[in-house]
C-alpha atoms as a PDB file:
ATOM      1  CA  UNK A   1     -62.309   5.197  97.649  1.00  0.00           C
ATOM      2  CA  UNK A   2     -63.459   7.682  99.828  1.00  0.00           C
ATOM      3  CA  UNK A   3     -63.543  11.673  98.325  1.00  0.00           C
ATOM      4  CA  UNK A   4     -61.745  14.003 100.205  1.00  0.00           C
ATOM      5  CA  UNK A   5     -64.868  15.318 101.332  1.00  0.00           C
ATOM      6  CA  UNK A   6     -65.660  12.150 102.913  1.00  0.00           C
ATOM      7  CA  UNK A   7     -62.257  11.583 104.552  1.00  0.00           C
ATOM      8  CA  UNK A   8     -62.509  15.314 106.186  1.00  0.00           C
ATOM      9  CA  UNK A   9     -66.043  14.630 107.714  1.00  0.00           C
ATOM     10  CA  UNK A  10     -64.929  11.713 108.863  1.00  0.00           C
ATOM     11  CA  UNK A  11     -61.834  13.206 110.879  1.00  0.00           C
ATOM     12  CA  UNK A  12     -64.257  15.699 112.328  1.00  0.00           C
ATOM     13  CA  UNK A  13     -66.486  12.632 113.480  1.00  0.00           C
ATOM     14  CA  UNK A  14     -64.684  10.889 115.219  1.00  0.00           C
ATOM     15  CA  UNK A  15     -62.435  14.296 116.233  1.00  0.00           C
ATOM     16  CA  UNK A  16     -63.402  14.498 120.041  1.00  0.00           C
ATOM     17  CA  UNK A  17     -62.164  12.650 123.219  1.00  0.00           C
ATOM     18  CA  UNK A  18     -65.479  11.164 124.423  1.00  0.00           C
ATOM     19  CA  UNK A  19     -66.252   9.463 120.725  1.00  0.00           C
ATOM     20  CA  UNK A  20     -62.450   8.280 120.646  1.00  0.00           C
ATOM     21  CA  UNK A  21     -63.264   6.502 123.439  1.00  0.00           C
ATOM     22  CA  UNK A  22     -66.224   5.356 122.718  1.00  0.00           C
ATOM     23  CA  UNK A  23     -64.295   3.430 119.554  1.00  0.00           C
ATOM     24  CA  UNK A  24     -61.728   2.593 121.185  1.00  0.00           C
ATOM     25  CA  UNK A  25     -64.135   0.437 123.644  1.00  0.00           C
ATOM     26  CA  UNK A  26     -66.053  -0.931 120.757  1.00  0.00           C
ATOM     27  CA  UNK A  27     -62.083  -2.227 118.971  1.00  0.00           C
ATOM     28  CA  UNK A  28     -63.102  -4.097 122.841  1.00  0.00           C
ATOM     29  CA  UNK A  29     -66.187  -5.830 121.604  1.00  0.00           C
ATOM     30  CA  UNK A  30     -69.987  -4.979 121.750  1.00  0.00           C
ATOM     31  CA  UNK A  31     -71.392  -2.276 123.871  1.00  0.00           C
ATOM     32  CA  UNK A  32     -74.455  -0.975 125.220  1.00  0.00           C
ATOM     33  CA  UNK A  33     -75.502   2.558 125.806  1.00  0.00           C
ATOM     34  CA  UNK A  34     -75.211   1.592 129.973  1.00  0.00           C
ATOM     35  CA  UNK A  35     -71.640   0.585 129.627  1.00  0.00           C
ATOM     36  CA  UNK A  36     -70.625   3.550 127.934  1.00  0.00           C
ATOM     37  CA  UNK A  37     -72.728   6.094 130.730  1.00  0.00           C
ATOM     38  CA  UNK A  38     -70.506   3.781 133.466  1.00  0.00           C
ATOM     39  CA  UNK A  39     -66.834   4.282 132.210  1.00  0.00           C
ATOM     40  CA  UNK A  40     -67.317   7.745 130.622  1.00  0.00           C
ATOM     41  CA  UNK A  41     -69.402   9.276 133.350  1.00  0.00           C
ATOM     42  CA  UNK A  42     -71.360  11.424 131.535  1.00  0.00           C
ATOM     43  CA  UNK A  43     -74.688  11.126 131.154  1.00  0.00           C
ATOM     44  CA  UNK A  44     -77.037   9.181 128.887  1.00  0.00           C
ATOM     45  CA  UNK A  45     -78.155  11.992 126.642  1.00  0.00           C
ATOM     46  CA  UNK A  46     -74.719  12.790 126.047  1.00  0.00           C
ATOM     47  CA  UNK A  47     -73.522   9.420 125.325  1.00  0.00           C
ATOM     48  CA  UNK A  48     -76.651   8.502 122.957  1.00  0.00           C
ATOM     49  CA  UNK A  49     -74.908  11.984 121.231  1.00  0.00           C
ATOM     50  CA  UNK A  50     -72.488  10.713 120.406  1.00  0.00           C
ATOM     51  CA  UNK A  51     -73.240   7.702 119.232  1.00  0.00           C
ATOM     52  CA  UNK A  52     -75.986   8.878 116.888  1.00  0.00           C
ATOM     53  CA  UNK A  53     -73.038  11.311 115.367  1.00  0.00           C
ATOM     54  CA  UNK A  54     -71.195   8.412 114.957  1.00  0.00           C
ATOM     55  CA  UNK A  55     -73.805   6.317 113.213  1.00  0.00           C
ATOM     56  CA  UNK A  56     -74.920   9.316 111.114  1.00  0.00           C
ATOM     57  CA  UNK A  57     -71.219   9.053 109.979  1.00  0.00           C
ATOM     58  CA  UNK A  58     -71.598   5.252 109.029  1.00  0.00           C
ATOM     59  CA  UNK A  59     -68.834   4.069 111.983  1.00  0.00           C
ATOM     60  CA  UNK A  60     -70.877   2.637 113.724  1.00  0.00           C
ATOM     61  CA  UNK A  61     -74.323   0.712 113.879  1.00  0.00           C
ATOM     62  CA  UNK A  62     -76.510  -1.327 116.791  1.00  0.00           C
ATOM     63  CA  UNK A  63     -78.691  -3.999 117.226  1.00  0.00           C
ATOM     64  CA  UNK A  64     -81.367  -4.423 119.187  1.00  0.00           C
ATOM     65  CA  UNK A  65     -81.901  -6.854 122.271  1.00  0.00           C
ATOM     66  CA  UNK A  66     -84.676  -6.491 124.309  1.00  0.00           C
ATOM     67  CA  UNK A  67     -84.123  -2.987 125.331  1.00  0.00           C
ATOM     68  CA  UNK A  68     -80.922  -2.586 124.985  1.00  0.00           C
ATOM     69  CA  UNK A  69     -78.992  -1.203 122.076  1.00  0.00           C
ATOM     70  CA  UNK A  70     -76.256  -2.682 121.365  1.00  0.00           C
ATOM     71  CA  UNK A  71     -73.131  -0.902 119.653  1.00  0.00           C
ATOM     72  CA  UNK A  72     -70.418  -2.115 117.264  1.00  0.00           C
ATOM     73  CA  UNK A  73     -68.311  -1.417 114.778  1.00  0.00           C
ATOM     74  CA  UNK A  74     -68.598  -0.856 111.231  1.00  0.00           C
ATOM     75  CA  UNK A  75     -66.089   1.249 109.178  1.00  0.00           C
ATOM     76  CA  UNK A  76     -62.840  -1.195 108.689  1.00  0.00           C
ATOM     77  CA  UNK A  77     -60.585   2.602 108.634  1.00  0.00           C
ATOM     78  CA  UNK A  78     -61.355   2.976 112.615  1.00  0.00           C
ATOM     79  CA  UNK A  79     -58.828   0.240 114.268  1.00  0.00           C
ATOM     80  CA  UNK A  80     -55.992   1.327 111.624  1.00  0.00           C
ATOM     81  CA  UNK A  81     -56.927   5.460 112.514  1.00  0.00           C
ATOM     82  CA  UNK A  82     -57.074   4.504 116.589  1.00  0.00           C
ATOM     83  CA  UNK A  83     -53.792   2.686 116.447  1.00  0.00           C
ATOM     84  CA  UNK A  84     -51.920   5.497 114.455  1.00  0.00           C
ATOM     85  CA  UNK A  85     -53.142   8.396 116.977  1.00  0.00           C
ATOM     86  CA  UNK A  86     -52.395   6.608 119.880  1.00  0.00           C
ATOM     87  CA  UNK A  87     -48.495   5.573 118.707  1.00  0.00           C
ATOM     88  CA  UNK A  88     -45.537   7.228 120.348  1.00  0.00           C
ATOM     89  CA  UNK A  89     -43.097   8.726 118.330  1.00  0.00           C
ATOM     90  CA  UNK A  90     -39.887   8.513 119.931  1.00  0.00           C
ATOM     91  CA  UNK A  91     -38.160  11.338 117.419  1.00  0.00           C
ATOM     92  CA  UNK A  92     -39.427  14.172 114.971  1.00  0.00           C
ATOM     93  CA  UNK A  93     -39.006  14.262 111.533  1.00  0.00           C
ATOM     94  CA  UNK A  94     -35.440  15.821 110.998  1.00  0.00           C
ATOM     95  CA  UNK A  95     -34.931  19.300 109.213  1.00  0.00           C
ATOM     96  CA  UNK A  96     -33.854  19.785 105.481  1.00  0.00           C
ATOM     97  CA  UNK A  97     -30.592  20.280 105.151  1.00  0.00           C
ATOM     98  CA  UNK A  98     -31.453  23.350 103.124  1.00  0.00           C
ATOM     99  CA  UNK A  99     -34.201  24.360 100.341  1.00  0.00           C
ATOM    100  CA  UNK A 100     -34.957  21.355  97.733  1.00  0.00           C
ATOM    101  CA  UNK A 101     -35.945  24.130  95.266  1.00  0.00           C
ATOM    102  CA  UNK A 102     -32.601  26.187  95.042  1.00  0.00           C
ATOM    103  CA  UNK A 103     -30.058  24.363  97.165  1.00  0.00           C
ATOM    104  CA  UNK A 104     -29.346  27.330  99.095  1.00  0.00           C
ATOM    105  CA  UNK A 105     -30.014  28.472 102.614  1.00  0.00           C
ATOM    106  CA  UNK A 106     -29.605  26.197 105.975  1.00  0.00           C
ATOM    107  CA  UNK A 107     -32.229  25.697 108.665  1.00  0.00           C
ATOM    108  CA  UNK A 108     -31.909  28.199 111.257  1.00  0.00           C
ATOM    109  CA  UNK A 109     -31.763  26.337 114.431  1.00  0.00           C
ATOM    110  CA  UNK A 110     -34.013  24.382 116.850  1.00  0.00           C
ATOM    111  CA  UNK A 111     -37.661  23.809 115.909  1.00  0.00           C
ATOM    112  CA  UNK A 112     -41.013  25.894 117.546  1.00  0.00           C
ATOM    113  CA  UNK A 113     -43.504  23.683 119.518  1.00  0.00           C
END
């Protein structure tokens, strides 16, 4: 079981749009550092970045072929993590009635955003 240390780092890991993408095309299959540069249009630097972050983190790993590093996969957490953040949720949560503690009070009215 991961501490709560551990869970935390990992949210910050993989807590940015180009390295959710970057897993989300690995859930895909196998990728190299060129297909990622193509589809994310950034450059290489950037996308080797990312993926060392990620690898430092222990989501990820490579292979080598030729010269080509090759990307997948490694922490089982990711696909269940992607598919929860990318859900719709049709409805919010509804508002207590009134306060558990002392049964008293009523919510006010509509909810912030």
């Amino acid at each position: 079981m991961r501490s709560l240390g551990k869970r935390v780092e990992l949210l910050r890991a993989i807590a940015h749009p180009v390295r959710i993408r970057i897993l989300e095309e690995l859930l895909k299959g196998v990728k190299c550092v060129s297909d990622f540069e193509k589809f994310l249009e950034i450059s290489q630097p950037n996308v080797s970045q990312h993926l060392s972050l990620l690898r430092k983190h222990g989501v990820i790993d490579y292979y080598i072929d030729g010269r080509l590093k090759c990307y997948f996969l490694v922490d089982p957490i990711i696909p269940d993590m992607l598919e929860i953040i990318n859900k719709d949720y049709i409805e919010e949560l509804p508002a207590p009635a009134c306060c558990p503690v002392t049964k008293k009070g009523k919510y006010p009215g509509e909810r912030r955003r």
